[in-house]
N, C-alpha and C. Protein backbone atom coordinates (compact mmCIF):
# COMPACT_ATOMS: atom_id res chain seq x y z
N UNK A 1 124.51 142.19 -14.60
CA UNK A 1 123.19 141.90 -14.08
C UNK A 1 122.89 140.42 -14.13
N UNK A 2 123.58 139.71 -14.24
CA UNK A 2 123.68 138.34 -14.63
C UNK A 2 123.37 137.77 -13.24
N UNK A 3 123.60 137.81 -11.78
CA UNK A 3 123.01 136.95 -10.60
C UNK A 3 121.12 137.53 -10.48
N UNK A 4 120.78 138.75 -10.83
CA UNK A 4 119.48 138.29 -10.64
C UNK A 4 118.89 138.18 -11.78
N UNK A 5 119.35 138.28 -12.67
CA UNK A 5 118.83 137.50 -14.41
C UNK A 5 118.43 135.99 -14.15
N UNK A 6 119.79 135.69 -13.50
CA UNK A 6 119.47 133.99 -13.16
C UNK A 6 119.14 133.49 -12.08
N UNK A 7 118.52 134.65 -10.93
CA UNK A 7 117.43 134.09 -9.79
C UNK A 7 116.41 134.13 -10.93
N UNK A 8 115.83 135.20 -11.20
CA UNK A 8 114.59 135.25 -12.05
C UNK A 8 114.52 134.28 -13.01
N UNK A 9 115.30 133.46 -13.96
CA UNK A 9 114.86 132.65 -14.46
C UNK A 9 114.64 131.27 -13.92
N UNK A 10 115.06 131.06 -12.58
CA UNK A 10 114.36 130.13 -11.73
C UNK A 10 113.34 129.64 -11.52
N UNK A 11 112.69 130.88 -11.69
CA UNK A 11 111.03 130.76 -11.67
C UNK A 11 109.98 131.25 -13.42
N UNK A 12 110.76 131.72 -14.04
CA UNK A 12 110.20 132.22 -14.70
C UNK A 12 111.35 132.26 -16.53
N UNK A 13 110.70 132.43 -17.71
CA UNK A 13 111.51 132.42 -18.86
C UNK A 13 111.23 134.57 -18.74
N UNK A 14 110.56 135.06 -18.45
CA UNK A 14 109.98 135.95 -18.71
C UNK A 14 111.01 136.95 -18.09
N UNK A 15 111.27 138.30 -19.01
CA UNK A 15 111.89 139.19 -18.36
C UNK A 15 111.22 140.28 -17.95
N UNK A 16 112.28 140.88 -16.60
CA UNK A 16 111.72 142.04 -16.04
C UNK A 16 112.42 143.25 -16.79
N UNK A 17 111.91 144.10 -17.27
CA UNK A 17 112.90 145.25 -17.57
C UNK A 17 112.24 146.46 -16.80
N UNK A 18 113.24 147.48 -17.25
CA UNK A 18 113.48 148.13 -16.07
C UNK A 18 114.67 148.33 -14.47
N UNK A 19 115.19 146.76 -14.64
CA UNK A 19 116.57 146.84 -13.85
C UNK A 19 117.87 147.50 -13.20
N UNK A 20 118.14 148.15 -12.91
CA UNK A 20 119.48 148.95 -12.56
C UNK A 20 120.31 148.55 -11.78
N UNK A 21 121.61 148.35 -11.92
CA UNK A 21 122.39 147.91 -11.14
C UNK A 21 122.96 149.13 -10.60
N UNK A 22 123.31 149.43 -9.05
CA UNK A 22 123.94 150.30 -8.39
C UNK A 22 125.07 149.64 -7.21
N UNK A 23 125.94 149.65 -7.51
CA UNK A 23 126.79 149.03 -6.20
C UNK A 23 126.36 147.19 -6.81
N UNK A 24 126.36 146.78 -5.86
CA UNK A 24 125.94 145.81 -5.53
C UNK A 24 124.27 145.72 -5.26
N UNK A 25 123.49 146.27 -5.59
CA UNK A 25 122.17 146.34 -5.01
C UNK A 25 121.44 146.37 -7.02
N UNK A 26 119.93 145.86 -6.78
CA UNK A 26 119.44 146.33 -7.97
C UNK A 26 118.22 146.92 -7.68
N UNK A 27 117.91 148.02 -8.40
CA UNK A 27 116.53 148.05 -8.20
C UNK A 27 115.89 147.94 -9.78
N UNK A 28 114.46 148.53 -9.71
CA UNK A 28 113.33 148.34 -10.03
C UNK A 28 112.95 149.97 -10.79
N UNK A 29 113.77 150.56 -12.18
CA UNK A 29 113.33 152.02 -12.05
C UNK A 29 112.59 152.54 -13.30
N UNK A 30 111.68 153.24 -13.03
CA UNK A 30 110.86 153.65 -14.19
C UNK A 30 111.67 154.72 -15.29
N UNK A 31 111.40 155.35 -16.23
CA UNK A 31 112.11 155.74 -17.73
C UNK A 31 112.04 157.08 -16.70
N UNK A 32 110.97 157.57 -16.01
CA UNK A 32 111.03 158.84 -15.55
C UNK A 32 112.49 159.20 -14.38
N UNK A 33 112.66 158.30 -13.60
CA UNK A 33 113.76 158.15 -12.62
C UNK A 33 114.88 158.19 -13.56
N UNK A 34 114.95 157.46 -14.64
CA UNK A 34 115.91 157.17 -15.38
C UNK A 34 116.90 158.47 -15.58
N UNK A 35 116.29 158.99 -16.44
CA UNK A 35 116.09 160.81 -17.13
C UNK A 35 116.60 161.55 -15.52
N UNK A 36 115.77 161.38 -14.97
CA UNK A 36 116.00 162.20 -13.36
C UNK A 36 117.72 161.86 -12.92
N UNK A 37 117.96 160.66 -13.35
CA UNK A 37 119.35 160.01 -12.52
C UNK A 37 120.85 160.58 -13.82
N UNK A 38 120.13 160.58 -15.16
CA UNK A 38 121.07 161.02 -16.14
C UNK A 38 121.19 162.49 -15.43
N UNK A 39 119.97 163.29 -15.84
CA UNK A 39 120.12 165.05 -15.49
C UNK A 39 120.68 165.44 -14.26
N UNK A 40 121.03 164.93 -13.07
CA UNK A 40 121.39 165.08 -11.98
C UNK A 40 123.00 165.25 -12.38
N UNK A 41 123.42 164.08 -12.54
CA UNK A 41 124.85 164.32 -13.47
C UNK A 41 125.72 163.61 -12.21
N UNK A 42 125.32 163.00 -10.80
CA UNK A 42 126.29 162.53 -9.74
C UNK A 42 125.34 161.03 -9.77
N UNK A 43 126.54 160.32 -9.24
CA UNK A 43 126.15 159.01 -9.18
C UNK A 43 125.05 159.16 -7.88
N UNK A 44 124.35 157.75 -8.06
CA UNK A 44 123.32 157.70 -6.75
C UNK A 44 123.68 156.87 -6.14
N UNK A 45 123.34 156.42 -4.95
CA UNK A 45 122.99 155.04 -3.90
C UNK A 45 121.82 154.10 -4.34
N UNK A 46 120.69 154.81 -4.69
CA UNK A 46 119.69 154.24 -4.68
C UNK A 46 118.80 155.06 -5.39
N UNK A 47 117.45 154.05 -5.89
CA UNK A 47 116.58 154.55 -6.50
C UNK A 47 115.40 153.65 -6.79
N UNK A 48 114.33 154.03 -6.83
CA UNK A 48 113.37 153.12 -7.50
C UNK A 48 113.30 152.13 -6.71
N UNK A 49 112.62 150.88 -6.69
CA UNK A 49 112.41 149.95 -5.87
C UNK A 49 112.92 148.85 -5.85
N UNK A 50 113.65 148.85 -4.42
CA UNK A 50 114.93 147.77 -4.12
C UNK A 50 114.83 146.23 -4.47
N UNK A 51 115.18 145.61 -5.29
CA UNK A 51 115.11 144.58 -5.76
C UNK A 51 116.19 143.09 -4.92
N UNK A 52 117.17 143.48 -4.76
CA UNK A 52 117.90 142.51 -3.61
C UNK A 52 119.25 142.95 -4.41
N UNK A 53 120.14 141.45 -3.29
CA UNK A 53 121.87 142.30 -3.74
C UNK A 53 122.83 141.52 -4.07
N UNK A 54 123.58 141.21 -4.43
CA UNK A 54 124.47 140.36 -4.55
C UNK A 54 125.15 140.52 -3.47
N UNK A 55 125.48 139.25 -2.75
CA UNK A 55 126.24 138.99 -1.86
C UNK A 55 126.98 137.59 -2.02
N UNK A 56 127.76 136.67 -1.45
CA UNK A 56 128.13 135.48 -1.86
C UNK A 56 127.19 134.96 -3.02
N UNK A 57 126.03 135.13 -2.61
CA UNK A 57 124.73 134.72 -3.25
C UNK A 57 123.75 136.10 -3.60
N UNK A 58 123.13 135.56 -4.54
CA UNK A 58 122.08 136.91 -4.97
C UNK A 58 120.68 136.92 -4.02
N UNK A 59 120.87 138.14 -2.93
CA UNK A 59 119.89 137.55 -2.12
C UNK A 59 118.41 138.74 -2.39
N UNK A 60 117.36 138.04 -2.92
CA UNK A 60 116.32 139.08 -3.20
C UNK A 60 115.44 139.86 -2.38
N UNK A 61 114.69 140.50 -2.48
CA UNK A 61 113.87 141.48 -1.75
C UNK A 61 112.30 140.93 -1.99
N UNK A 62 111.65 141.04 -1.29
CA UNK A 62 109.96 140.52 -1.34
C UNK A 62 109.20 141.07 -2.30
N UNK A 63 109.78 142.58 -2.75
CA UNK A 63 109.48 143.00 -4.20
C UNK A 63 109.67 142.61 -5.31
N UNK A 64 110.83 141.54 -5.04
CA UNK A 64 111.72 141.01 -6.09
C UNK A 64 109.94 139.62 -6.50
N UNK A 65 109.91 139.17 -5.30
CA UNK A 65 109.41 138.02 -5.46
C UNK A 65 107.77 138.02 -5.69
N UNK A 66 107.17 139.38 -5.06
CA UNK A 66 106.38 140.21 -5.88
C UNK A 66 106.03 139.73 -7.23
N UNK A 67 106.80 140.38 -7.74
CA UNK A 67 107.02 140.96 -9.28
C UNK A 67 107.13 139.53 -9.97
N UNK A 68 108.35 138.49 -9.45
CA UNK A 68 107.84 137.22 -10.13
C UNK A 68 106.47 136.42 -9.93
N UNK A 69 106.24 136.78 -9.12
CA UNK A 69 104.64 135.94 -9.00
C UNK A 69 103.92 136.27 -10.01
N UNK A 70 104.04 137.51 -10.47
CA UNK A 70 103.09 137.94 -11.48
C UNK A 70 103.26 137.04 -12.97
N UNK A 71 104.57 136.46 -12.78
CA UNK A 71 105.14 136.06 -14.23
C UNK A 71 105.23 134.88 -14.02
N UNK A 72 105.23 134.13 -12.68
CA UNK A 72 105.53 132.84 -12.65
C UNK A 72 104.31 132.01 -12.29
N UNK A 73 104.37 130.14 -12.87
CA UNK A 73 103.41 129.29 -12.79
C UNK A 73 104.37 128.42 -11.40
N UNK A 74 105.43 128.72 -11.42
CA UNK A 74 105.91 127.74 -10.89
C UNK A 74 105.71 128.11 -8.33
N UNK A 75 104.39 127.68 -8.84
CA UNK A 75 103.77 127.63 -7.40
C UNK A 75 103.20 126.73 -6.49
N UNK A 76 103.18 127.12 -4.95
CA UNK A 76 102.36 125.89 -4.60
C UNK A 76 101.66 126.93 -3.16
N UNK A 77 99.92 126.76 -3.37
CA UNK A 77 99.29 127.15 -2.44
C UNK A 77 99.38 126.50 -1.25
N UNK A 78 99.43 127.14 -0.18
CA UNK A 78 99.02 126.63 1.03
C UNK A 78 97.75 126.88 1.94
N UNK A 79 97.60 126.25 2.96
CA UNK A 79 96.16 126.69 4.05
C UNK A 79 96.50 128.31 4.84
N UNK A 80 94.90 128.16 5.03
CA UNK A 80 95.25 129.64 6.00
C UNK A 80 96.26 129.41 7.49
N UNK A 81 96.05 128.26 7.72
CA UNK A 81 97.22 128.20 8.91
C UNK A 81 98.24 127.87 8.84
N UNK A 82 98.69 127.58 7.33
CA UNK A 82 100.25 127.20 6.96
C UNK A 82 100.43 128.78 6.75
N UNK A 83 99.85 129.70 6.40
CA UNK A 83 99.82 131.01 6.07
C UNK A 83 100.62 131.59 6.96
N UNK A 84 100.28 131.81 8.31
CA UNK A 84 100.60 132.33 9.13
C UNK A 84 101.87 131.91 10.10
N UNK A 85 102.31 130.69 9.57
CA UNK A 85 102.87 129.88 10.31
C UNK A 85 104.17 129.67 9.29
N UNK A 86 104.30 129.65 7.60
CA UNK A 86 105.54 130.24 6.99
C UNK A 86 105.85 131.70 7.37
N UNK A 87 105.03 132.82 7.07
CA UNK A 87 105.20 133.91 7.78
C UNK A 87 105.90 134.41 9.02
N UNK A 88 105.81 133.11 9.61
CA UNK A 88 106.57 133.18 11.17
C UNK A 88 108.18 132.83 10.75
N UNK A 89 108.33 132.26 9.29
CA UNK A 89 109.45 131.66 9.60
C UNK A 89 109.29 130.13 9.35
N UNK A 90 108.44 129.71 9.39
CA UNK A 90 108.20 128.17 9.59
C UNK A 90 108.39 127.72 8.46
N UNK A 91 109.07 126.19 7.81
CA UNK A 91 108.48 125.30 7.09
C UNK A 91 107.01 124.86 7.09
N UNK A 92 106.96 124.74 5.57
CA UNK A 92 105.33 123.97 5.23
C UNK A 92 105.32 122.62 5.16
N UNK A 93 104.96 122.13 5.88
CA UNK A 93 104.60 120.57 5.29
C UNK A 93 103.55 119.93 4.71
N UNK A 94 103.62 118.86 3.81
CA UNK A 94 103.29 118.44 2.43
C UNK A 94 101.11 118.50 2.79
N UNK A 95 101.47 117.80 3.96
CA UNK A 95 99.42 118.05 4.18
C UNK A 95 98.87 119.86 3.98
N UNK A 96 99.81 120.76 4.26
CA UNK A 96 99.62 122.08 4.71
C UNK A 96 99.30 122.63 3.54
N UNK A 97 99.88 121.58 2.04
CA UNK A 97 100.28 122.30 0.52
C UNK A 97 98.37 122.02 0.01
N UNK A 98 97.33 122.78 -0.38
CA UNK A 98 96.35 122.70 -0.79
C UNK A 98 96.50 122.56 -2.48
N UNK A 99 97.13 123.05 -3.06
CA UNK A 99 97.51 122.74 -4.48
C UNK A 99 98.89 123.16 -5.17
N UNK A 100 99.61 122.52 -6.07
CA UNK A 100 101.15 122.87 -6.73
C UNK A 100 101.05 122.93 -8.11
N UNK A 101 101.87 123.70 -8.18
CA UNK A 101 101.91 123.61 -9.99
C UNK A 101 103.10 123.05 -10.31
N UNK A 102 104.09 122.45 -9.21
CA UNK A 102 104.95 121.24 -9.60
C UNK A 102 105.75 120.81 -8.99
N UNK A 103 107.02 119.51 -8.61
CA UNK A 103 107.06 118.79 -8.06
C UNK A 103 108.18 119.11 -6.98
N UNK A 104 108.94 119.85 -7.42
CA UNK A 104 110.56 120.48 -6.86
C UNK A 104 110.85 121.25 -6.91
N UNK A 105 111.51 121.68 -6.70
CA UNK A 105 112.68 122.79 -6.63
C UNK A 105 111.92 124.12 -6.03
N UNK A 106 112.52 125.22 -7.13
CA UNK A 106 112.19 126.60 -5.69
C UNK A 106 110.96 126.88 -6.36
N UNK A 107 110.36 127.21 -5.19
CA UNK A 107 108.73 127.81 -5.68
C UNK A 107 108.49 128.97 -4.78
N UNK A 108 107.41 129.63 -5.83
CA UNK A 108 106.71 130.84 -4.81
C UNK A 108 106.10 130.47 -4.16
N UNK A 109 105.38 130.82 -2.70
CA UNK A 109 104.40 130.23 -1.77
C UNK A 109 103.41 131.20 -1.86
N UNK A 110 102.37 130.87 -2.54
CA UNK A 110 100.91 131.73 -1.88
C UNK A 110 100.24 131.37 -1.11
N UNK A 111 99.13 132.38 -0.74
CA UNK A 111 98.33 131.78 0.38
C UNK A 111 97.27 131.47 -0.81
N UNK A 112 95.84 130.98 -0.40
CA UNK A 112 94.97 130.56 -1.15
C UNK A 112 94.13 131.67 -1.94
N UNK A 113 94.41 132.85 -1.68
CA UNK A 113 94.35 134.22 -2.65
C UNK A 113 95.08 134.22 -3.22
N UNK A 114 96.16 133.76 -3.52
CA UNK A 114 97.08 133.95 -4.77
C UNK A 114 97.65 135.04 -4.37
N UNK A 115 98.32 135.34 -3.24
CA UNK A 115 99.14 136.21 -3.22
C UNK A 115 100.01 135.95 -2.61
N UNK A 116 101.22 136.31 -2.58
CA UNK A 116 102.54 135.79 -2.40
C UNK A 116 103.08 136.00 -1.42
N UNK A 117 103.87 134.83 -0.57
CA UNK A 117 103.97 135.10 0.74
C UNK A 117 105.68 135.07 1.27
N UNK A 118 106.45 134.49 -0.30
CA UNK A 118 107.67 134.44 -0.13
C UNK A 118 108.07 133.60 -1.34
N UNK A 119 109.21 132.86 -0.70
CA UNK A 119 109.60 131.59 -1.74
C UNK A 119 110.26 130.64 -0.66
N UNK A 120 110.56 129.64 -1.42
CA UNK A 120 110.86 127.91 -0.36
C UNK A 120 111.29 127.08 -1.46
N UNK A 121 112.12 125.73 -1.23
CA UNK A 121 112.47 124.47 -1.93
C UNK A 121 111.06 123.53 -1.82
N UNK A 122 110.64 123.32 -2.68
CA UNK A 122 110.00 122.19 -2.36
C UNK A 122 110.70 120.99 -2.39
N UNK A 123 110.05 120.19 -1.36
CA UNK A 123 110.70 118.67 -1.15
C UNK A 123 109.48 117.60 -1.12
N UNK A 124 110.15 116.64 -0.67
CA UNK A 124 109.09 115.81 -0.69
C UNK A 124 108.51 115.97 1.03
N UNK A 125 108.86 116.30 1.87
CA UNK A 125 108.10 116.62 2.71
C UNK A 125 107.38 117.94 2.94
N UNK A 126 107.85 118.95 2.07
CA UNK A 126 107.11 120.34 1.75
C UNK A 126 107.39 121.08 1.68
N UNK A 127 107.44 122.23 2.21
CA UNK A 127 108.07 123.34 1.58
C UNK A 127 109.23 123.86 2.89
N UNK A 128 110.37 124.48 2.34
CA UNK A 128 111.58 124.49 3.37
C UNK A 128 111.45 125.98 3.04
N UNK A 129 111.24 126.80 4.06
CA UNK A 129 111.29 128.53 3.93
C UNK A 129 112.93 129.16 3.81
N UNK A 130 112.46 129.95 2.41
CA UNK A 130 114.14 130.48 2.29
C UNK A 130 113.79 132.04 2.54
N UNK A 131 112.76 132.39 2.20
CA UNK A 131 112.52 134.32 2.56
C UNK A 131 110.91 134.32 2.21
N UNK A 132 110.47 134.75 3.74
CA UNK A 132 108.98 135.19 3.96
C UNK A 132 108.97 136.19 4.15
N UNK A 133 108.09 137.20 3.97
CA UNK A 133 107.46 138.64 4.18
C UNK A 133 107.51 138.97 5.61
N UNK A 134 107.52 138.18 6.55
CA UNK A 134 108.04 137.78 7.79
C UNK A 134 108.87 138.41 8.35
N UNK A 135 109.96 138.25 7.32
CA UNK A 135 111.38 138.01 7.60
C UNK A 135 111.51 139.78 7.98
N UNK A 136 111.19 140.42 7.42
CA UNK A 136 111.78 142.02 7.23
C UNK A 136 111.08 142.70 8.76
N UNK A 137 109.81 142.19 9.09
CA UNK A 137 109.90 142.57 10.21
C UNK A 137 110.52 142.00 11.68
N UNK A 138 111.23 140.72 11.73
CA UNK A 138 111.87 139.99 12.55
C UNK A 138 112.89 140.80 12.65
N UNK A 139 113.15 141.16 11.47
CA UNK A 139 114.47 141.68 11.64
C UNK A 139 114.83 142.86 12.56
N UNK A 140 113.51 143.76 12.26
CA UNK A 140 113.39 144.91 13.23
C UNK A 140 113.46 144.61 14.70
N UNK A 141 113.48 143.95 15.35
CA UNK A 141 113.48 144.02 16.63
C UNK A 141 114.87 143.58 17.06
């Protein structure tokens, strides 16, 4: 469990428990699923809520990033029209950032509710989009 141990401490010292590794995929599973997945007695695919996967890279799920927001300081708000406009996919740039809680590296992006809209590098020109909430429905079409 060691690639998303060490996305998550990217943003955060704080652990998630609850984890499961299946395949290559992790999710997110409560003590009740747990018990459910022992008594069954056959391996599963899946369960509980999909967390992201290892691939070359550990690539996470919006639940994933969810769940760190709750634990992490390491943020930077944006406007309502940078809102809609990372969402698309877009980079933020540095006028668009309304407040940060610090200078570099990867951060969560909220909108000005404090709720989480993905994650990005911060730079010195602003924020570079690596996975928006966006993203999962682009994909659909």
């Amino acid at each position: 469990m060691d690639s998303i141990n060490e996305f998550i401490s990217k943003f955060t010292d704080k652990k998630i428990n609850g984890i499961v590794k299946i395949g290559r995929e992790y999710f997110f599973v409560q003590d009740e699923q747990k018990k459910l997945r022992e008594k069954i007695g056959k391996e599963v695919f899946s369960m509980g809520i999909f967390l992201g996967e290892k691939k070359k890279i550990f690539e996470p799920s919006p639940a994933l990033i969810d769940m760190i927001a709750k634990l992490s300081d390491k943020k930077v708000f944006i406007s309502k029209k940078a809102e809609w406009l990372f969402l698309c996919g877009r980079d933020v740039f540095m006028d668009s950032i309304v407040k940060k809680n610090t200078d570099s590296g990867l951060v969560l992006v909220q909108n000005e509710k404090n709720e989480n809209l993905g994650y990005g590098k911060l730079t010195n020109k602003g924020v570079k989009n690596i996975l928006d909430k966006g993203n999962y429905l682009r994909r659909e079409n």
